[in-house]
Protein backbone atom coordinates (compact mmCIF):
# COMPACT_ATOMS: atom_id res chain seq x y z
CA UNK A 1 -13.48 -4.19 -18.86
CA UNK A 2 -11.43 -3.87 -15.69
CA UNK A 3 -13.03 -2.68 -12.78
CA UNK A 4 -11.97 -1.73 -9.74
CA UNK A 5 -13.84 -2.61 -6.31
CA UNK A 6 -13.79 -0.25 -3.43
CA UNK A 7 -13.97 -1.88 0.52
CA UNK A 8 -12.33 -4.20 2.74
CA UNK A 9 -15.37 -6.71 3.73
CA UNK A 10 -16.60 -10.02 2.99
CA UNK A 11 -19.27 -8.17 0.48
CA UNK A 12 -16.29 -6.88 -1.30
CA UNK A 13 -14.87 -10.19 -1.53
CA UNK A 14 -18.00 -11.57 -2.67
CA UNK A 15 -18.33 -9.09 -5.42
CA UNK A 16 -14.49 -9.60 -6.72
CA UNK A 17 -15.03 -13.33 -7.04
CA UNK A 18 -18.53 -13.10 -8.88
CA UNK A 19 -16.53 -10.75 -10.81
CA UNK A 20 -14.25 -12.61 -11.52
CA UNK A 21 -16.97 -15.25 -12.82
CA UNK A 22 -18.20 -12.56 -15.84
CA UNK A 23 -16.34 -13.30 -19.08
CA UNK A 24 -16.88 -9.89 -19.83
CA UNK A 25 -14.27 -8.46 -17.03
CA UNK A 26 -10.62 -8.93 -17.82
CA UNK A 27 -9.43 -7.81 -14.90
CA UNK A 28 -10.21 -6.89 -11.27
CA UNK A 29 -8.33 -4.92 -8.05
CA UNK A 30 -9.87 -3.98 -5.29
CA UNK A 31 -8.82 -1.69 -2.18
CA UNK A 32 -7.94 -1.53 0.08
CA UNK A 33 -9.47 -5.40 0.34
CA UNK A 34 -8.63 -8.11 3.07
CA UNK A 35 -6.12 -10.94 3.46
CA UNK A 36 -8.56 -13.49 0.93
CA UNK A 37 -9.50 -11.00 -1.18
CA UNK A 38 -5.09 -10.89 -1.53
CA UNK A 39 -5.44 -14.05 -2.72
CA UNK A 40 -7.48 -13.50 -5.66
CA UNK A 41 -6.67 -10.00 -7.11
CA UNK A 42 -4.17 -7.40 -6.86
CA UNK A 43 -4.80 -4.91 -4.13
CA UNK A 44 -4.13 -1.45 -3.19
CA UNK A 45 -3.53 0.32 -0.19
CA UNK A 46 -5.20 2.86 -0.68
CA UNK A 47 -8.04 4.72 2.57
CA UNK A 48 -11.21 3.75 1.00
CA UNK A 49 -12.71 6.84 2.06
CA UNK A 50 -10.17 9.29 0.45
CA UNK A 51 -12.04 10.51 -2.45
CA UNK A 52 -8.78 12.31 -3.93
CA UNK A 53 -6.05 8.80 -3.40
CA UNK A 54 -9.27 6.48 -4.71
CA UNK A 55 -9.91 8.63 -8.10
CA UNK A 56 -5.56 8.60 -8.37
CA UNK A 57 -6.14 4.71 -8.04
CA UNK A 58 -8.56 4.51 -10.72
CA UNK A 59 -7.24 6.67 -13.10
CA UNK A 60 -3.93 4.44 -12.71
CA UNK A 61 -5.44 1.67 -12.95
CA UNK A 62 -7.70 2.76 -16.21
CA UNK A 63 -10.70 1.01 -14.52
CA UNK A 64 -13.66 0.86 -16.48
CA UNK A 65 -16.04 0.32 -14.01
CA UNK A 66 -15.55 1.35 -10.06
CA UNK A 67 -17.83 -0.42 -7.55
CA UNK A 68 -18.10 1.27 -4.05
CA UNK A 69 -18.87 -1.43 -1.58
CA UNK A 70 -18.87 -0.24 1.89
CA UNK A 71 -21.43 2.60 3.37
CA UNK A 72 -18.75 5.10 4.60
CA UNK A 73 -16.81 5.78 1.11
CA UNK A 74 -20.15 6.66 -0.04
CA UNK A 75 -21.10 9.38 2.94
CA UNK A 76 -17.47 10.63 2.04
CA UNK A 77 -18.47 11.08 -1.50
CA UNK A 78 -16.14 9.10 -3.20
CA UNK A 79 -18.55 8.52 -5.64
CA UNK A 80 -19.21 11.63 -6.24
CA UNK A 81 -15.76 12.70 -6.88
CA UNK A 82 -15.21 9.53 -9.14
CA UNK A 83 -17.56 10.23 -11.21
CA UNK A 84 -16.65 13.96 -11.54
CA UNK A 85 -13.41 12.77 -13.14
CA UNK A 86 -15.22 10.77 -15.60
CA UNK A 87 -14.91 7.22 -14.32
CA UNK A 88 -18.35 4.65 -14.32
CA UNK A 89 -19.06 4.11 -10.97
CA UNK A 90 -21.89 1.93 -9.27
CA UNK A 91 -22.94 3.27 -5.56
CA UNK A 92 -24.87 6.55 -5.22
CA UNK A 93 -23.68 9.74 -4.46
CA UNK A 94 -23.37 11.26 -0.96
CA UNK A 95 -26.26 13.31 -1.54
CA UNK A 96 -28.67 10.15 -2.25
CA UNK A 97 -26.80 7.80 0.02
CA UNK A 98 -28.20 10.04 2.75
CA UNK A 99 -31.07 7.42 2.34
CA UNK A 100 -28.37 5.28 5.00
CA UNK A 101 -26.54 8.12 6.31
CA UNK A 102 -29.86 9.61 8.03
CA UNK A 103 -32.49 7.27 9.33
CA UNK A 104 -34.37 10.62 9.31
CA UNK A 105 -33.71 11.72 6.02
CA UNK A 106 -35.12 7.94 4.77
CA UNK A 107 -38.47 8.67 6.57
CA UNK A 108 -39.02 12.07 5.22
CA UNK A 109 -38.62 10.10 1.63
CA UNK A 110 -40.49 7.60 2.42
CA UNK A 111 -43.14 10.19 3.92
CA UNK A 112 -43.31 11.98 0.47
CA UNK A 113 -43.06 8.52 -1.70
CA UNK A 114 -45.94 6.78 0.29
CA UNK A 115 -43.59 3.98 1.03
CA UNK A 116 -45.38 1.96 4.25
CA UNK A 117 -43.15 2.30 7.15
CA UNK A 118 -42.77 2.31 10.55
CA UNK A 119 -44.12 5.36 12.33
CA UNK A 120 -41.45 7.39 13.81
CA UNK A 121 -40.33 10.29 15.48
CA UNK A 122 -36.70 11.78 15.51
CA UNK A 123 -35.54 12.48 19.24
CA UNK A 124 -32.74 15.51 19.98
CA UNK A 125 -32.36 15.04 23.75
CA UNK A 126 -33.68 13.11 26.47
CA UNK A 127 -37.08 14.07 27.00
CA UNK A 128 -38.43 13.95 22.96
CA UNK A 129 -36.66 10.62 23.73
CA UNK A 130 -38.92 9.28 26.49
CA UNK A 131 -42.10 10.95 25.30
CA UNK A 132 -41.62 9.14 21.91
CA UNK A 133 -41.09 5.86 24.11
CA UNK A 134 -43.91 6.46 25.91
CA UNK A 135 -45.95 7.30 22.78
CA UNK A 136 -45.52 3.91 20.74
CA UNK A 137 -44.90 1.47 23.68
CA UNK A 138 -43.10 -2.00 23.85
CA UNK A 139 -41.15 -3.54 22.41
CA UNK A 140 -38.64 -0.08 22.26
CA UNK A 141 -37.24 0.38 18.90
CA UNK A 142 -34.09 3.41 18.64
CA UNK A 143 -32.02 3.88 15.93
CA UNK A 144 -28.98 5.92 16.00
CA UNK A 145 -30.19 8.29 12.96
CA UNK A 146 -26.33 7.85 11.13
CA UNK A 147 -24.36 5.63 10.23
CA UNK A 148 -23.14 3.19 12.86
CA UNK A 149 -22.31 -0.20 10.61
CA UNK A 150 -25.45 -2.38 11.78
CA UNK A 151 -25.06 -1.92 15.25
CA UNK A 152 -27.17 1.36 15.87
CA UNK A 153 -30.16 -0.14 16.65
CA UNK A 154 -31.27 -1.41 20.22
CA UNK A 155 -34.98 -3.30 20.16
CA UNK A 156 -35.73 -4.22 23.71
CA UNK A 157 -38.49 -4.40 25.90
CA UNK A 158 -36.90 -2.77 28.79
CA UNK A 159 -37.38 1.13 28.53
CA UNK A 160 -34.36 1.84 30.57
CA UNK A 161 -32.18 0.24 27.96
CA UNK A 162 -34.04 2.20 24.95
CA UNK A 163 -33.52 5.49 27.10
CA UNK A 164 -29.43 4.76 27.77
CA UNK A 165 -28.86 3.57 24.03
CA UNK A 166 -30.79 7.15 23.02
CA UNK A 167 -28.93 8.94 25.62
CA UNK A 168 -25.45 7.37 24.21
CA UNK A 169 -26.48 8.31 20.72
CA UNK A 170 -26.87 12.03 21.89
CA UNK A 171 -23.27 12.15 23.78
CA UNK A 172 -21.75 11.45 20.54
CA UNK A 173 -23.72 14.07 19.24
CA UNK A 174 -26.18 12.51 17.10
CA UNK A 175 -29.39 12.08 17.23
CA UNK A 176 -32.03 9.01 17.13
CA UNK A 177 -35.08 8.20 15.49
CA UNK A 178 -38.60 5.75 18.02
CA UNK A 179 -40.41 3.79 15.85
CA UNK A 180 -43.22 1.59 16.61
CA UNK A 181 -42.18 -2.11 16.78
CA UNK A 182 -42.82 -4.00 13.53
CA UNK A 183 -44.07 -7.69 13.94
CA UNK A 184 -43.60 -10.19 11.59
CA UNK A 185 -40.24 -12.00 10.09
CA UNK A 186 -37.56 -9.61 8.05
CA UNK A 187 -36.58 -10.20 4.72
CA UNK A 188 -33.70 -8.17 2.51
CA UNK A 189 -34.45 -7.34 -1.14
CA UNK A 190 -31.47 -6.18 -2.76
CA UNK A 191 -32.85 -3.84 -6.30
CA UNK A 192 -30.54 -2.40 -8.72
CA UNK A 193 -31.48 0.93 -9.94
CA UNK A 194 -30.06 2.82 -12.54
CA UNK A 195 -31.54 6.58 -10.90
CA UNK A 196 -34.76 5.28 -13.27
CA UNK A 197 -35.20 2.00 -13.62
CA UNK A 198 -35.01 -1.01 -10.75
CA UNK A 199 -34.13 -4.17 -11.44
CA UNK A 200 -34.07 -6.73 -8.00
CA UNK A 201 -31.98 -9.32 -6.85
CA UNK A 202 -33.32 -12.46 -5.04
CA UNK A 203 -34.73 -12.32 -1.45
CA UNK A 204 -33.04 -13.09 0.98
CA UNK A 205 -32.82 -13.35 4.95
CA UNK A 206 -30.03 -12.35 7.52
CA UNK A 207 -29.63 -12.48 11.08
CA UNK A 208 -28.56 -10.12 12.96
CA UNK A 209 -28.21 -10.78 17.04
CA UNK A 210 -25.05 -12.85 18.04
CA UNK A 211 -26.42 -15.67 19.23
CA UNK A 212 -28.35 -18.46 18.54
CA UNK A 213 -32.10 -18.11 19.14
CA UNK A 214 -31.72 -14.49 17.68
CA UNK A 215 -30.42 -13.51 21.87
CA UNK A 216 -27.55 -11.24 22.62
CA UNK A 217 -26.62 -7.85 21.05
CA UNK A 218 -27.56 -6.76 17.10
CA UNK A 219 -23.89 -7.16 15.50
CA UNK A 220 -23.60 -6.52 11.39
CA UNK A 221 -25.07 -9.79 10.56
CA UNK A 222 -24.12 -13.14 11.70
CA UNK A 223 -25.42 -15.47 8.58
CA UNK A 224 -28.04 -15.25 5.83
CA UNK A 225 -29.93 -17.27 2.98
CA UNK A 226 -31.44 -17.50 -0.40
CA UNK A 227 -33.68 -18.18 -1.40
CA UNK A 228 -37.12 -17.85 0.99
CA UNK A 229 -39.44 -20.19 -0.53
CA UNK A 230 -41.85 -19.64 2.19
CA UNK A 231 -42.56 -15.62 1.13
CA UNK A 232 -46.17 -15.59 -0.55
CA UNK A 233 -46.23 -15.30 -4.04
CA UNK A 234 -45.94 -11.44 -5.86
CA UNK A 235 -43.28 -10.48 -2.84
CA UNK A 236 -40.73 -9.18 -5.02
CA UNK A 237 -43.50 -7.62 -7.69
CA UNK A 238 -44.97 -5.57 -4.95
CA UNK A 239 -41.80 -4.44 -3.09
CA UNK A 240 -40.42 -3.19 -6.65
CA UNK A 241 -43.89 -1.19 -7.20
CA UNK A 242 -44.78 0.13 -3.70
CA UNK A 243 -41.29 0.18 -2.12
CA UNK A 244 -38.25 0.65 -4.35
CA UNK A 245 -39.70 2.60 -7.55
CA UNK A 246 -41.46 5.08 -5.42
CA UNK A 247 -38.34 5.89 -3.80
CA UNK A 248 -35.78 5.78 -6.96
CA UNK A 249 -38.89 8.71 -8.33
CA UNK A 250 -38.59 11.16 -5.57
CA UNK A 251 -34.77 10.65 -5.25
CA UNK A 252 -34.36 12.03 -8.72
CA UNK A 253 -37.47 14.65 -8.12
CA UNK A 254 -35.27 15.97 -5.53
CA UNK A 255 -32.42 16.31 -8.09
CA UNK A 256 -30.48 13.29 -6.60
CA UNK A 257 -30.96 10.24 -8.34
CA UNK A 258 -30.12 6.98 -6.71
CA UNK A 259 -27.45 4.83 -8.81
CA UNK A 260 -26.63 1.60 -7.08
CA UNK A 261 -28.52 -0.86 -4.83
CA UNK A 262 -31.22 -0.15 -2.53
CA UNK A 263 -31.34 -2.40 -0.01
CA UNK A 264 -34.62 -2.58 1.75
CA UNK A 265 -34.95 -4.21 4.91
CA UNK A 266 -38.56 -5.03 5.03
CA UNK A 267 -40.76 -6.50 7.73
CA UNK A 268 -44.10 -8.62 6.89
CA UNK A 269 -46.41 -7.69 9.15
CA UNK A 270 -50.04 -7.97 10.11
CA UNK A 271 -50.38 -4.50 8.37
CA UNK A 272 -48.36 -5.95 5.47
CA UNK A 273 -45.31 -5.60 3.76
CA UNK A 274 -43.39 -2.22 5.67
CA UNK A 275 -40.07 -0.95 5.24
CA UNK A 276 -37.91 -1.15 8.40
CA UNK A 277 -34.66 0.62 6.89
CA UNK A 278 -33.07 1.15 3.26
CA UNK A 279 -29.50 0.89 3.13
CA UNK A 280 -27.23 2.47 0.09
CA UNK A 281 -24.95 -0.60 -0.68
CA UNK A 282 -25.27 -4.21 -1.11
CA UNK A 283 -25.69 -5.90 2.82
CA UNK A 284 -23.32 -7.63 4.34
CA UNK A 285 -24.20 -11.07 4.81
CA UNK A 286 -26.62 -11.39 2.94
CA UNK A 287 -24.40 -10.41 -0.53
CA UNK A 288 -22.70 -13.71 -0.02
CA UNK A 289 -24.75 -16.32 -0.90
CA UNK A 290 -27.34 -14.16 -3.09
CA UNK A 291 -24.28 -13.68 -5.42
CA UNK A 292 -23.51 -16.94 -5.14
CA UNK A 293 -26.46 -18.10 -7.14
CA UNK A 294 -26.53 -15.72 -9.34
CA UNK A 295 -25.44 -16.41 -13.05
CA UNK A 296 -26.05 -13.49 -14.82
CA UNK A 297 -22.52 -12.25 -15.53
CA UNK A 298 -22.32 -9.36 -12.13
CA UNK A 299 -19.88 -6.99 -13.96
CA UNK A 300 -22.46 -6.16 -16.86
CA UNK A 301 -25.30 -5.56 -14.73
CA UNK A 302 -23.39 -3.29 -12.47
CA UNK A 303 -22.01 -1.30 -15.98
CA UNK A 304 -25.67 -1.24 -16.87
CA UNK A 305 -26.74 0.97 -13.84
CA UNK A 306 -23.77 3.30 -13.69
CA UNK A 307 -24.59 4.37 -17.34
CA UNK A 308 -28.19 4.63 -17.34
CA UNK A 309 -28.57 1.20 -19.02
CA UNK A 310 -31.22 -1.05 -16.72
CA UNK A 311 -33.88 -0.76 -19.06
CA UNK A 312 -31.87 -3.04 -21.55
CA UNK A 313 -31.28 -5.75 -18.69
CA UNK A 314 -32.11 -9.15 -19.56
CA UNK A 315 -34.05 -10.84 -16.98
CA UNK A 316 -31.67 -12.02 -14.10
CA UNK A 317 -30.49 -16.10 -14.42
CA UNK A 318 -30.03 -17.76 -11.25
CA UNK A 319 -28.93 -21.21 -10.44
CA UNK A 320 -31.64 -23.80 -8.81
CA UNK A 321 -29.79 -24.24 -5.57
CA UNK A 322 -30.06 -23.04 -2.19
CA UNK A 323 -27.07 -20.94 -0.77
CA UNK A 324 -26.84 -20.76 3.37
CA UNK A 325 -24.33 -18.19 4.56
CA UNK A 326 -22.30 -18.67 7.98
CA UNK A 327 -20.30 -16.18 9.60
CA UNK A 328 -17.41 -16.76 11.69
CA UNK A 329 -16.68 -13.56 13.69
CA UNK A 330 -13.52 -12.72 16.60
CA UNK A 331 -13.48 -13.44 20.11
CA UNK A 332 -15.04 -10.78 22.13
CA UNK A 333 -17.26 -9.17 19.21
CA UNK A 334 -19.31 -7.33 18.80
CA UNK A 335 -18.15 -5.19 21.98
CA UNK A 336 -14.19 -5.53 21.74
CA UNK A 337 -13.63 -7.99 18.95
CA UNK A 338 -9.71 -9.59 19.50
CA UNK A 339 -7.15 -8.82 16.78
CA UNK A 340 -4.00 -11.42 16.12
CA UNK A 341 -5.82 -14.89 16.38
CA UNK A 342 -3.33 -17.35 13.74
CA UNK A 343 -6.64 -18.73 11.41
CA UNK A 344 -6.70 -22.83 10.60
CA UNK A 345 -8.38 -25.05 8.33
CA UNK A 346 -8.87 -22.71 5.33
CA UNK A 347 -7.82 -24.61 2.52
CA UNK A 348 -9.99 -27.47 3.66
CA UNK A 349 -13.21 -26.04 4.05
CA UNK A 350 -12.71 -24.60 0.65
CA UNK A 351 -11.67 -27.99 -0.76
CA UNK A 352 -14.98 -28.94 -0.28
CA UNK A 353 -17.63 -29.77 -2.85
CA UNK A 354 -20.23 -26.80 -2.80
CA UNK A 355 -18.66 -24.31 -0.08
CA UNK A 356 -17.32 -21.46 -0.93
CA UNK A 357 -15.00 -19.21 2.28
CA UNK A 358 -15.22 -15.22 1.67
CA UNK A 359 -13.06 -13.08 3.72
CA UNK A 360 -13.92 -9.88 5.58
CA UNK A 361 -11.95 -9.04 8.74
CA UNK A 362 -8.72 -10.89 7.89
CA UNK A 363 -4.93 -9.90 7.64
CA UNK A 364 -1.63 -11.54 6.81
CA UNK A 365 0.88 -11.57 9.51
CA UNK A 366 4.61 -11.28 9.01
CA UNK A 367 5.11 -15.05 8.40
CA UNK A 368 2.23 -14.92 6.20
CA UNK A 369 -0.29 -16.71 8.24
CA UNK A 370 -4.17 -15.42 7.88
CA UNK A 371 -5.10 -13.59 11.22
CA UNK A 372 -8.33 -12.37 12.40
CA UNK A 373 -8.10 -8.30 12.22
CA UNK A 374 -11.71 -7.21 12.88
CA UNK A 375 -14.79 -8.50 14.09
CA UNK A 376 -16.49 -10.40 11.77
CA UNK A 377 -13.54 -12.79 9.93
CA UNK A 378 -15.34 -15.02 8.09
CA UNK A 379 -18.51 -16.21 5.75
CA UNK A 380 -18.48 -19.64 4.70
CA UNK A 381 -21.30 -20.45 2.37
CA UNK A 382 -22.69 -23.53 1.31
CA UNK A 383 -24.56 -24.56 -1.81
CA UNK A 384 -27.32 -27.43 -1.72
CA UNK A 385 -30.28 -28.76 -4.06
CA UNK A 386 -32.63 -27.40 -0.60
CA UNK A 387 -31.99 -25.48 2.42
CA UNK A 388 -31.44 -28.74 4.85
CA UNK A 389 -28.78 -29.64 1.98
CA UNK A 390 -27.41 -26.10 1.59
CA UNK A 391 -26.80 -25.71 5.78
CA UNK A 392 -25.29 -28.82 5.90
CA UNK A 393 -22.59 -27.63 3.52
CA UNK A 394 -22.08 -24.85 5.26
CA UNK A 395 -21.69 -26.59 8.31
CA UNK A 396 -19.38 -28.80 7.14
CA UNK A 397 -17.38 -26.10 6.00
CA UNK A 398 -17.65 -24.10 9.29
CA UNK A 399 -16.35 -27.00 11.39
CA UNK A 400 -13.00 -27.15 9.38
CA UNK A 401 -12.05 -23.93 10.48
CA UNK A 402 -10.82 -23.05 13.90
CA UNK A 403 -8.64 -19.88 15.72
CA UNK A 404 -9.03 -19.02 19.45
CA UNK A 405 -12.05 -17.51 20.38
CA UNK A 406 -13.81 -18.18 17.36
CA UNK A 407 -17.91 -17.95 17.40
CA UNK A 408 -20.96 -18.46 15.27
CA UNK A 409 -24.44 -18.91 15.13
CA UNK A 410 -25.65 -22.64 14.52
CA UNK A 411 -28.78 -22.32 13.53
CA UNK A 412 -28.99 -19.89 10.83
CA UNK A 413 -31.63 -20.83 8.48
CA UNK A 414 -32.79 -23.57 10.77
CA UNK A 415 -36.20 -22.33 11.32
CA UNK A 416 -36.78 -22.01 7.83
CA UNK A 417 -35.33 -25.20 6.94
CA UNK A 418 -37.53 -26.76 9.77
CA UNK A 419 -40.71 -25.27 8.06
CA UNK A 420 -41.09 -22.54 10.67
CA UNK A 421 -41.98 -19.46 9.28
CA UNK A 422 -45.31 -17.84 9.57
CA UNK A 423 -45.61 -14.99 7.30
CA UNK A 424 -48.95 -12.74 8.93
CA UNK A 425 -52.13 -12.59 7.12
CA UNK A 426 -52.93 -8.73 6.13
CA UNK A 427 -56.43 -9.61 5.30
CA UNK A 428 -57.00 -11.22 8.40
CA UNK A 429 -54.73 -9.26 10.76
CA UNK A 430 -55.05 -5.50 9.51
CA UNK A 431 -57.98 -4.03 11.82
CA UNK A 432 -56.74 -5.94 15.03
CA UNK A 433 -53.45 -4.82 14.61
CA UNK A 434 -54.37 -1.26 14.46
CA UNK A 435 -56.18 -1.16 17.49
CA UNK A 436 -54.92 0.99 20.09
CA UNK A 437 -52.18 2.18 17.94
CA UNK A 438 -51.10 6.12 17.76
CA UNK A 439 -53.48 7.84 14.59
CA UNK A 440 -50.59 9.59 12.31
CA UNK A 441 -50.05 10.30 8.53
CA UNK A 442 -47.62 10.99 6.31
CA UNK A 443 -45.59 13.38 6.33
CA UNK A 444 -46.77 16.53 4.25
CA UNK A 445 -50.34 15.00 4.00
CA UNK A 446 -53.75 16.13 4.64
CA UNK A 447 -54.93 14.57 8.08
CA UNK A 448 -58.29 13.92 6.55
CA UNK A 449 -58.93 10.50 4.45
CA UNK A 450 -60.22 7.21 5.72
CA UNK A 451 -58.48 5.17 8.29
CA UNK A 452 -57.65 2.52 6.23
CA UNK A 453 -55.50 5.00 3.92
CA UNK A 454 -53.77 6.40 7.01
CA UNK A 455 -53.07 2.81 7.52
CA UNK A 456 -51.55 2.39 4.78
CA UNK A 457 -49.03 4.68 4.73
CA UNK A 458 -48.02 4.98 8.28
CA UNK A 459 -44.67 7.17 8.32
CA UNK A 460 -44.97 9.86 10.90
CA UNK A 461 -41.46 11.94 11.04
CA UNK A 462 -41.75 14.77 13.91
């Protein structure tokens, strides 16, 4: 099979080399890819969100299988018009990638699946904007309601900040969705689904603000890690039958199946497990060091899905160590990331035993030297028999590699690794945490019912 991968990132690059990996893929391109992602496979430059250049590529190419990374290609339906011309493709249409595209749209679904969620209501000017602040209190929590690659989302205790990150949301001409603040630690749960069936990946957790002690802006994701021994046992059992199944159902009630991965950013709360965002694609970092423990060959799995085929899928192999994912982003990002910085120090973190370095914003300059061209350049990942083990390696890989500016995170997975995650009790926590909180239900059902059902199922779209 020869497949053809669609983005530019350090998820791409991940996919290509797990790829790579399957004996069952003779060959791989990708496009338009990055400067590493060069130095694997052939690539083509080719605008990843031109539907009409991307199905010419393929049909060139004779892929057998086209993976659509990055969120954008997929709200331009290049999926779509892929798989009009016949082609295999894994990443949902723009019709049920509107589950990332619209914050909005994923709470109405949610509403009708009885997915547990945030409450929320969707804001059109200044003053829905405030009165919905107003309504659920600090922390603030607004969401630009499209897509705005990670960085749409601005939690904060200061109102004034909520209201100006609202207001700039509406000057572009978009609108935003409040949500009540969700306590409790995050976890991402990649699931494969097939429009029917759903088939998930390991847990994992990112980390999103630029600095260390989770301070500074939200940026796409600064580092990540897999697995997360400390999540209580059933975790992935119950997200697939409250969270990801309910959701693949009323996607293809509505005539839109979902064929791809469903990310679902989920919070553990006091309330338990609630949804804080799906995304249509694999996430970006935490794809790099779930793939790299996985062992069941990538390339069949993703074949399985685009042609209906989960329910065949063989339980998922992983390997017993721990992967810790670092990234290495641009001077001056997330704001105004620097372009042109010569990269050191590649080969030798890559040399070393256990680390693996994945490209994302990277170019090659006219004397053929890597150069940072975006804000986040880097993921170096590191593989260890623990976590301790596993950030070490990645450490050690990290500290090979050096350009002007450069700037990282140092303690991602540190808390975890230093036994310091406390997942909330629902049993003991449920009642308390309700107390005081806004009544709602979903949307579409009766307001009657006890309060702990309302409880449960606590998506409120206005």
């Amino acid at each position: 099979m020869k497949v053809l991968v669609i983005g530019p990132g350090g998820r791409e690059h991940a996919i290509v080399r797990s790829l790579q990996a399957d004996p069952y893929v003779t060959e791989v391109h990708a496009a338009p890819g990055n400067a590493g992602i060069a130095q694997d496979v052939p690539v083509h430059a080719v605008d990843a969100q031109d539907p009409g250049a991307v199905v010419e590529l393929a049909r060139g190419l004779e892929a057998g299988l086209v993976v659509v990374g990055p969120e954008a290609p997929l709200a331009a339906g290049v999926s779509d018009a892929l798989r009009e011309a016949g082609f295999p493709v894994f990443g949902p249409s723009r019709a049920a990638a509107q589950l990332e595209a619209s914050k909005a749209f994923a709470k109405e679904v949610m509403a009708e699946a009885g997915v547990p969620t945030a409450m929320a209501r969707v804001a059109a000017d200044t003053a829905e904007a405030a009165d919905a602040l107003d309504s659920f209190g600090a922390p603030y929590v607004v969401k630009d309601d499209g897509l705005a690659a990670g960085k749409g989302v601005v939690v904060t205790e200061d109102r004034a900040e909520a209201l100006a990150h609202a207001e700039a949301c509406f000057a572009a001409g978009g609108t935003v969705v409040v949500e009540e603040f969700l306590d409790g630690p995050e976890v991402s749960l990649f699931v494969i689904s097939d429009g029917t069936h759903a088939v998930p990946l390991a847990p994992a957790q990112d980390f999103k603000r630029i600095f260390d002690g989770d301070e500074g802006p939200n940026t796409g994701g600064m580092g990540a890690y897999t697995p997360l021994e400390w999540l209580p046992e059933g975790f992935v059992d119950e997200v697939v039958e409250r969270v990801a199944l309910p959701t693949i159902r009323e996607m293809a009630h509505r005539g839109t199946p979902f064929v791809g991965v469903l990310y679902c950013g989920l919070a553990l709360t006091r309330r338990g497990v609630r949804v804080i965002e799906f995304n249509a694609r694999f996430g970006d970092p935490e794809t790099q060091p779930v793939l790299a423990r996985l062992k069941t060959p990538l390339g069949r799995l993703l074949l399985a899905a685009a042609t209906g085929g989960l329910d065949d899928a063989d339980q998922l192999a992983w390997r017993p160590e721990t992967a810790v994912g670092v990234v290495l982003a641009s001077a001056g990002y997330p704001d105004a990331p620097r372009k042109g910085d010569v990269v050191s120090g590649l080969d030798e973190a890559a040399a070393l035993d256990g680390v693996s370095v994945l490209h994302a914003g990277t170019a090659a300059d006219a004397d053929g030297r890597i150069v940072t061209a975006g804000g986040r350049v880097l993921a170096v990942v590191g593989l260890g028999p623990d976590l301790r083990a596993a950030r070490a390696t990645a450490y050690d890989g990290v500290a090979r590699i050096s350009w002007d500016g450069a700037q990282y995170r140092r303690d991602i997975a540190q808390k975890a690794a230093e036994g310091g995650i406390a997942v909330p009790d629902p049993s003991r926590g449920r009642h308390a945490a309700d107390a005081g909180r806004p009544a709602a239900a979903p949307l579409g059902a009766s307001q009657g019912g006890s309060a702990d059902a309302s409880a449960e199922n606590e998506t409120e779209v206005r």
